[in-house]
Protein backbone atom coordinates (compact mmCIF):
# COMPACT_ATOMS: atom_id res chain seq x y z
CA UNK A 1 19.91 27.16 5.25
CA UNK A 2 17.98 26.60 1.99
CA UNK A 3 19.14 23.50 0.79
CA UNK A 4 18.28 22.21 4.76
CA UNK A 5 15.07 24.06 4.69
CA UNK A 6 14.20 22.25 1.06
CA UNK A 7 15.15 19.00 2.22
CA UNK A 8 13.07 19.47 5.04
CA UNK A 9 9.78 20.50 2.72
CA UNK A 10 10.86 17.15 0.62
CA UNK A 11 10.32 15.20 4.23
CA UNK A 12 7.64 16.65 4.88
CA UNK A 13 5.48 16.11 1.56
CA UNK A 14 6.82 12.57 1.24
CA UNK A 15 5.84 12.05 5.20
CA UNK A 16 2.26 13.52 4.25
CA UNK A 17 2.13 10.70 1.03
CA UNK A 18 2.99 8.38 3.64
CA UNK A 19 0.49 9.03 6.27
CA UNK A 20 -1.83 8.67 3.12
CA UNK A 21 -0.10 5.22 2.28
CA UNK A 22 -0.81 4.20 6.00
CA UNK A 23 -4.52 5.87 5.80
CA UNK A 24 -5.15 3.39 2.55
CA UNK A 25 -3.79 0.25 4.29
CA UNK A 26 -5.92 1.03 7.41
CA UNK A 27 -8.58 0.90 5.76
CA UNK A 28 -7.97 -2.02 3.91
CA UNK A 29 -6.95 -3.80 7.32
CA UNK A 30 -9.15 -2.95 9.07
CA UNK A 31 -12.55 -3.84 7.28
CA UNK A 32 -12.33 -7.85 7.74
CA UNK A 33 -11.76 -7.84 11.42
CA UNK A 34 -14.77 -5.63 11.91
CA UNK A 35 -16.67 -8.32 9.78
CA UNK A 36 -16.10 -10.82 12.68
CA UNK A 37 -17.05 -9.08 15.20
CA UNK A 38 -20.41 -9.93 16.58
CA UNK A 39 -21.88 -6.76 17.51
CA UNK A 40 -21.50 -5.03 13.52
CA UNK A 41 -22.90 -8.34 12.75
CA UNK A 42 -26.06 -8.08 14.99
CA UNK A 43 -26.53 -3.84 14.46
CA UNK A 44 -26.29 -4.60 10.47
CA UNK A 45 -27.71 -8.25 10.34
CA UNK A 46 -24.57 -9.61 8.46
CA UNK A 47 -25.51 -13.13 7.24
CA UNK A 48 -22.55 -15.26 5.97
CA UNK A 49 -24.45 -14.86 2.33
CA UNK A 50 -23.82 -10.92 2.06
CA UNK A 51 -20.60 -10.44 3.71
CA UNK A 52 -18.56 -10.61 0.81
CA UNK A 53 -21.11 -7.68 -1.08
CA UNK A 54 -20.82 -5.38 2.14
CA UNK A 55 -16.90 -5.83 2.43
CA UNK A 56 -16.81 -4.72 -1.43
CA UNK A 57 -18.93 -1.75 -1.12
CA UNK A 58 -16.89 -0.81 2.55
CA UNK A 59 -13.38 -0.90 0.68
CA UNK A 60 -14.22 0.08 -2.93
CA UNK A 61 -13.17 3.93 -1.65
CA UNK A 62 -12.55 6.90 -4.22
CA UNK A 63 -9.31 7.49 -1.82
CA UNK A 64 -8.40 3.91 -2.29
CA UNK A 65 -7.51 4.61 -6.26
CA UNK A 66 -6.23 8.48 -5.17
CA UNK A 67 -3.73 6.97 -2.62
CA UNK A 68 -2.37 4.40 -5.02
CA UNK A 69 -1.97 6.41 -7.78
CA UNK A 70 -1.59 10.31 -7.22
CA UNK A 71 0.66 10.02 -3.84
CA UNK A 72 3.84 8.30 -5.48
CA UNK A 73 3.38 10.13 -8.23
CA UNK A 74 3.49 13.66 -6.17
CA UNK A 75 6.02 12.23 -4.26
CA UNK A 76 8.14 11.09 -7.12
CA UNK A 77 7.52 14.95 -8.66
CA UNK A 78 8.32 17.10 -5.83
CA UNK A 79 11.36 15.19 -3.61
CA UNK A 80 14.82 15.99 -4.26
CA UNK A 81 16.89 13.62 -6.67
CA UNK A 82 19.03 12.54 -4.29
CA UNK A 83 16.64 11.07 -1.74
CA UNK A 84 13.91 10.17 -4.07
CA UNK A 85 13.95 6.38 -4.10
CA UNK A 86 14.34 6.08 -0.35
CA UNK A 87 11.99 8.53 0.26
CA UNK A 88 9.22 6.67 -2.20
CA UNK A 89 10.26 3.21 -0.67
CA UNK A 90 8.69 4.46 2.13
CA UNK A 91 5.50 4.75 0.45
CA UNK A 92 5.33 0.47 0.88
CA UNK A 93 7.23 0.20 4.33
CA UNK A 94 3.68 2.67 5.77
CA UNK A 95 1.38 0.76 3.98
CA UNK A 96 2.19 -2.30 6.03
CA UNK A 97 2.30 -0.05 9.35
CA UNK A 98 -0.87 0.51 8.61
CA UNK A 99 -2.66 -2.51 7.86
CA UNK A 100 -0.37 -4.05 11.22
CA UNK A 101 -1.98 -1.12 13.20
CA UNK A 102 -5.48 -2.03 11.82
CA UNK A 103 -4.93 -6.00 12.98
CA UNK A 104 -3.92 -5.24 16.61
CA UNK A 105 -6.99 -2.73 16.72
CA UNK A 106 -9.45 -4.91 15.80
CA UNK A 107 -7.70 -7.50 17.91
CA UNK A 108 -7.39 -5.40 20.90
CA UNK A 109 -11.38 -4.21 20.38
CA UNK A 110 -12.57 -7.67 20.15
CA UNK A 111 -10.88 -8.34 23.83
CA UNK A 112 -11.29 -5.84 25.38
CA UNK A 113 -14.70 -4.51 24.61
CA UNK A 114 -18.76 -5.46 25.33
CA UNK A 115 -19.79 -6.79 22.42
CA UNK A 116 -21.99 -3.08 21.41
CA UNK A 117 -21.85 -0.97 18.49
CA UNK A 118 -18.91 1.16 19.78
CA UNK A 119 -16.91 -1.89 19.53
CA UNK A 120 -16.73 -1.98 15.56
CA UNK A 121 -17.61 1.91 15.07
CA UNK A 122 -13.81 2.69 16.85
CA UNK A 123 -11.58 1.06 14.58
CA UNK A 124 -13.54 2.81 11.65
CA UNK A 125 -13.88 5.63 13.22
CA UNK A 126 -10.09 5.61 13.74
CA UNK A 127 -9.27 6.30 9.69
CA UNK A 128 -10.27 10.16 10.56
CA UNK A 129 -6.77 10.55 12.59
CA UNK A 130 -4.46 9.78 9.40
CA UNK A 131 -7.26 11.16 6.91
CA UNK A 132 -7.54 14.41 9.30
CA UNK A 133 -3.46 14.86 9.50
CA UNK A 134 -3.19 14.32 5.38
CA UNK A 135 -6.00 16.78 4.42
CA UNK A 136 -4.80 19.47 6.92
CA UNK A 137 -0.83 18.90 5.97
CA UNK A 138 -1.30 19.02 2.53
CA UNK A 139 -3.13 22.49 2.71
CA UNK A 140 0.69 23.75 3.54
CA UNK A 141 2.03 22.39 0.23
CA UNK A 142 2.64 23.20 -3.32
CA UNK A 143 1.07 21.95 -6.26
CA UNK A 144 3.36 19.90 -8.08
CA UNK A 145 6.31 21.86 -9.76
CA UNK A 146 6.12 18.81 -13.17
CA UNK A 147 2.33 19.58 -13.54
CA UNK A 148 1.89 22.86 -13.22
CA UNK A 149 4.59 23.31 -15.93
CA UNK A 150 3.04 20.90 -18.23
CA UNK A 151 -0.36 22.68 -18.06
CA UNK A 152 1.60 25.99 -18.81
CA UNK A 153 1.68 27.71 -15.92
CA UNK A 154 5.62 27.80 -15.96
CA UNK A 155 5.85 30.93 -13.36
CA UNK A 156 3.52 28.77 -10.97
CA UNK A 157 5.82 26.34 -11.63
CA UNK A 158 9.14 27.57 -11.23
CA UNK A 159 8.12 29.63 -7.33
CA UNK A 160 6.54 25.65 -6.35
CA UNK A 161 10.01 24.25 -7.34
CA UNK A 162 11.95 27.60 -5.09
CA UNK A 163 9.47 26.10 -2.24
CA UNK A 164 10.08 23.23 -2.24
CA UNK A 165 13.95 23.57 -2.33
CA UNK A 166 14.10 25.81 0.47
CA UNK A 167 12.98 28.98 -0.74
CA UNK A 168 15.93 30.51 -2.82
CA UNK A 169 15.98 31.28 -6.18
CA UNK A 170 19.50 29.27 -6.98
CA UNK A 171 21.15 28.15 -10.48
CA UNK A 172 20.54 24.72 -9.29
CA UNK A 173 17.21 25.71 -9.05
CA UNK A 174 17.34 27.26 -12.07
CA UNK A 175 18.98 24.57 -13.83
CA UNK A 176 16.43 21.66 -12.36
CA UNK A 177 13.67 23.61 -13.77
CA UNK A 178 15.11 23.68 -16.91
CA UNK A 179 15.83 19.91 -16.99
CA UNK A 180 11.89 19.86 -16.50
CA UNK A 181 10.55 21.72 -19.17
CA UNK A 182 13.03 19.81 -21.32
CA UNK A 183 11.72 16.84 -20.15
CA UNK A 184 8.11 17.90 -21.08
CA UNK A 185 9.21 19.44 -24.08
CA UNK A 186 11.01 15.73 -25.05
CA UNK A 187 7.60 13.92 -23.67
CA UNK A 188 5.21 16.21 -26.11
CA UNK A 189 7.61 15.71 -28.97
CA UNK A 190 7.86 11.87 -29.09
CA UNK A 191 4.06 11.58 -28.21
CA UNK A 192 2.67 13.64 -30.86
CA UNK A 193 0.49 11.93 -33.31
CA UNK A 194 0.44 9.00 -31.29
CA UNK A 195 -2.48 6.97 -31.37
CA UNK A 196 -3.48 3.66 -29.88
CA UNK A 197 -2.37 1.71 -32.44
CA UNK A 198 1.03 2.30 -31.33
CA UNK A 199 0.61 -0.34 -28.19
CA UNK A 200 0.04 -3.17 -31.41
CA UNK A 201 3.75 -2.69 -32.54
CA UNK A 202 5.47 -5.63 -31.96
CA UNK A 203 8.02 -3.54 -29.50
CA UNK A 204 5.25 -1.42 -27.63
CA UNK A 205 3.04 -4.79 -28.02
CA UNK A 206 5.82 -6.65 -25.79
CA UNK A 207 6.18 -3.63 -23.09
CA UNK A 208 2.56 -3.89 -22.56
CA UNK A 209 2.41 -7.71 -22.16
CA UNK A 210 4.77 -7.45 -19.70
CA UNK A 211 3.83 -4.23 -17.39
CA UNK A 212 0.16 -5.92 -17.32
CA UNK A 213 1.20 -9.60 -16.69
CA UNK A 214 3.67 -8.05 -13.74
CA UNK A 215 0.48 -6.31 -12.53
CA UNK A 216 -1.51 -9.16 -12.58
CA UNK A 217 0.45 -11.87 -11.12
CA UNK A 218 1.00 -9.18 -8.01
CA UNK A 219 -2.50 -9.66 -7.43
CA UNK A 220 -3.32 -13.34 -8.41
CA UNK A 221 -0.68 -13.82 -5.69
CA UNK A 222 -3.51 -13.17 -3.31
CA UNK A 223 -2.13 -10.95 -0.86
CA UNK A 224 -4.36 -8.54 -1.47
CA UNK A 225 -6.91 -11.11 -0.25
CA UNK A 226 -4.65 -11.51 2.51
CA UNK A 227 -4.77 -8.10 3.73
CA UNK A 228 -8.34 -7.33 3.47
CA UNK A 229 -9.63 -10.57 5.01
CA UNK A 230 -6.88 -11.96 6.98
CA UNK A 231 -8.95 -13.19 10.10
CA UNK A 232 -11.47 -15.20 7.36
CA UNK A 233 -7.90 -17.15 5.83
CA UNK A 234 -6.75 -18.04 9.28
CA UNK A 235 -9.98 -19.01 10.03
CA UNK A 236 -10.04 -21.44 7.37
CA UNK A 237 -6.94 -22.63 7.35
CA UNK A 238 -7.05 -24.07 10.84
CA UNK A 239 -6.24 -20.99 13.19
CA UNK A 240 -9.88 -21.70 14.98
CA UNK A 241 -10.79 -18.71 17.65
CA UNK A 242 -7.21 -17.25 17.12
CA UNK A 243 -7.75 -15.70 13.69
CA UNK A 244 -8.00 -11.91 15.16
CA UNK A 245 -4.66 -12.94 16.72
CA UNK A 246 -2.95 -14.56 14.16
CA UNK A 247 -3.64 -11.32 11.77
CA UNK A 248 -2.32 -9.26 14.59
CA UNK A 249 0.82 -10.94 14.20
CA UNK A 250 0.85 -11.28 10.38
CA UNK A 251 0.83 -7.51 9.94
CA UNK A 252 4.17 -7.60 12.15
CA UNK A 253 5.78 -10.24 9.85
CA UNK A 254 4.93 -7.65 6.73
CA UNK A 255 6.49 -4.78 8.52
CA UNK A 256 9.63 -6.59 9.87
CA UNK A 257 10.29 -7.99 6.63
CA UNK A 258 9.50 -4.91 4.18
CA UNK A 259 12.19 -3.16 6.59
CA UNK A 260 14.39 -5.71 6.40
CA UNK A 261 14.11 -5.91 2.77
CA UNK A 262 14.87 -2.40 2.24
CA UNK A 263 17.49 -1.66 4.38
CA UNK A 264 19.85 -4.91 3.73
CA UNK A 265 18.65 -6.45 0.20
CA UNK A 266 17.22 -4.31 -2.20
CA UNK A 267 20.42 -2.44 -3.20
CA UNK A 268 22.17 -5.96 -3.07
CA UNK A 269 20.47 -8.22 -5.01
CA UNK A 270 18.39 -6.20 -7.47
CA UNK A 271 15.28 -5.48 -8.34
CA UNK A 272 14.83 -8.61 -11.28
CA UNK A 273 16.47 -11.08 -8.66
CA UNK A 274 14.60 -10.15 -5.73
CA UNK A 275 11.55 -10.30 -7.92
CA UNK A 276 12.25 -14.22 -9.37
CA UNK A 277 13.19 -15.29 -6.06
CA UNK A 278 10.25 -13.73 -4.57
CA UNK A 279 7.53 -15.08 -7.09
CA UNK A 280 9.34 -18.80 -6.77
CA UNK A 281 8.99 -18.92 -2.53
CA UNK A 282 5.34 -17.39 -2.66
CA UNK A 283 4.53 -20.13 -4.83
CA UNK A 284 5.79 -22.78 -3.05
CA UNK A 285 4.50 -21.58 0.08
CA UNK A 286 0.99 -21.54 -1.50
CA UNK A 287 0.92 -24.82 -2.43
CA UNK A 288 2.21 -26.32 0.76
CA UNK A 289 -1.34 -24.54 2.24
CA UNK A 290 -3.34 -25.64 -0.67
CA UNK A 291 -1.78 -29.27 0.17
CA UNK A 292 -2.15 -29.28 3.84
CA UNK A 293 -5.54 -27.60 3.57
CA UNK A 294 -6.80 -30.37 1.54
CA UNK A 295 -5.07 -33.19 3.33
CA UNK A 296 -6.12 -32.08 6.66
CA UNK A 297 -9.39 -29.70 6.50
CA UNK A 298 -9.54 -27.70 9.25
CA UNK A 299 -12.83 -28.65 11.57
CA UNK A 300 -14.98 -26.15 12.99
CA UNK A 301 -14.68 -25.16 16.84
CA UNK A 302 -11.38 -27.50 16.79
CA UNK A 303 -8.77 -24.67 17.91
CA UNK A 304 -5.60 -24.42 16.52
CA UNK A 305 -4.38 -27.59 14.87
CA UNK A 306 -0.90 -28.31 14.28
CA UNK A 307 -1.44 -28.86 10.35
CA UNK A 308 -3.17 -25.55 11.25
CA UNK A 309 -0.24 -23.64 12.51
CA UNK A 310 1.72 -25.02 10.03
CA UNK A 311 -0.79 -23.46 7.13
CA UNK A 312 -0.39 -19.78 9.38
CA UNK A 313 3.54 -20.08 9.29
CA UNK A 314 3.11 -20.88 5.66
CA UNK A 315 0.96 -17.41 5.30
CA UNK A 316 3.67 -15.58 7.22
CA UNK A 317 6.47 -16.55 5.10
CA UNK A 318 4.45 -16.39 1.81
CA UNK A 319 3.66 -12.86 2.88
CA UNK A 320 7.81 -12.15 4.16
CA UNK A 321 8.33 -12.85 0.56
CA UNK A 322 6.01 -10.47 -1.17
């Protein structure tokens, strides 16, 4: 009963870091569709000069850094061992759920509704169903076991751990908790007297390189572009009145392909593979737009080319890939 009950609490907290994961990539979705549409143009007299500086301010959110950061990390802190990594892979797979749900909303609002201010103030008024079910979930949790330990509160600690596995006080309880202190006890040894000048050693100096460079050729990939102004890069690529559409259908090729990914490849063909692989097709797949973009510029009120759709079936596979 307790080791069900705890693995049910470790569901539970990672299903909560996921419905923040799907409340971040809503809002990143969903703020470029509701640029296009014509009535949060006309109530906030949107010129094409400013749109850019409003769709900054609209997704530069304090929960945008929280989600990122804090939920894997909880996640990573409080799930059992065993189900860890597939829990936390879940963290990506409802990130793309959610920016696919924010495509087909602003899709289906654009058809389907008078061109008013209720049309644009739904699909952000929609972000309060995820945010609602992740602030009232987490007030049934635990702080996390790791930091509450590591700020000294070790009784705290230990009865967030005995939650979290189900509510027994067990030697395998017992025995994870001491695992953690020794962990933090290891962590505060090796750390002490360490100063910034330990990231110039030629070793630490190398580590660094490469964790930042990884980092930054994730984003100079420009997928987050992608996401956050999806209709605008169909647009301009040749997808004409179809852009709202096309985006709709983009956020399905990101959640068909994350699943794919890690249900069939990821424990096949490793993590360094996948990642080469990966890095090489994006690449190619970006050129091939930047190419046909240049050789045949899309013209305005045109429709969909076919040097047009073959730029969006470029975007879809670039974006299978990542």
């Amino acid at each position: 009963m307790g080791k069900s009950l705890g693995t049910f609490r470790a569901i539970y907290l990672v299903a909560l870091c996921c419905v923040g994961s799907f409340l971040f990539a809503y809002d990143t979705g969903v703020i470029g569709g509701v640029l296009t549409l014509q009535s949060f143009q006309d109530d906030f007299n949107i010129t094409a000069a400013n749109r850019a500086t409003v769709a900054s301010n609209a997704t530069s959110l304090l929960q945008a850094g929280v989600a990122t950061v804090i939920i894997p990390m909880y996640s990573a802190e409080m799930a059992p061992k065993e189900i860890r990594g597939k829990l936390g892979s879940m963290f990506h797979f409802f990130f793309t759920c959610g920016v696919m749900t924010s495509y087909w909303i602003d899709y289906g609002v654009s058809e389907n509704m008078p061109a008013t201010s209720k049309q644009w103030q739904i699909p952000i008024g929609l972000q309060l169903v995820p945010g609602g079910i992740l602030g009232l979930g987490m007030l049934l949790t635990k702080e996390s076991t790791r930091w509450l330990a590591k700020t000294g509160e070790t009784d705290q600690a230990l009865q967030s751990l005995i939650w979290v596995r189900g509510g027994e006080d067990t030697t395998a309880v017992r025995e994870e908790f001491a695992e953690i202190l020794a962990g933090i006890h290891e962590e505060e040894r090796v750390t002490q007297g360490i100063t910034w000048r330990e990231l110039c050693l030629p070793a630490n100096r190398f580590r660094l390189i490469l964790a930042m460079t990884l980092q930054l050729g994730a984003q100079l990939t420009g997928n987050t572009s992608l996401a956050y102004y999806a209709p605008q890069i169909f647009k301009a690529v040749g997808a004409g009145d179809s852009s709202l559409l096309m985006s709709g259908f983009f956020g399905v090729v990101k959640v068909v392909s994350c699943l794919f990914f890690l249900l069939f490849l990821v424990e096949r063909i490793g993590r360094r593979g996948s990642l080469l692989g990966g890095a090489f097709l994006m690449g190619t797949f970006m050129l091939i737009i930047a190419v046909l973009s240049a050789r045949y510029p899309p013209v305005e009120g045109q429709g969909v080319t076919p040097t047009g759709a073959a730029s969006v079936a470029m975007v879809y596979l670039e974006a299978s890939q990542y």
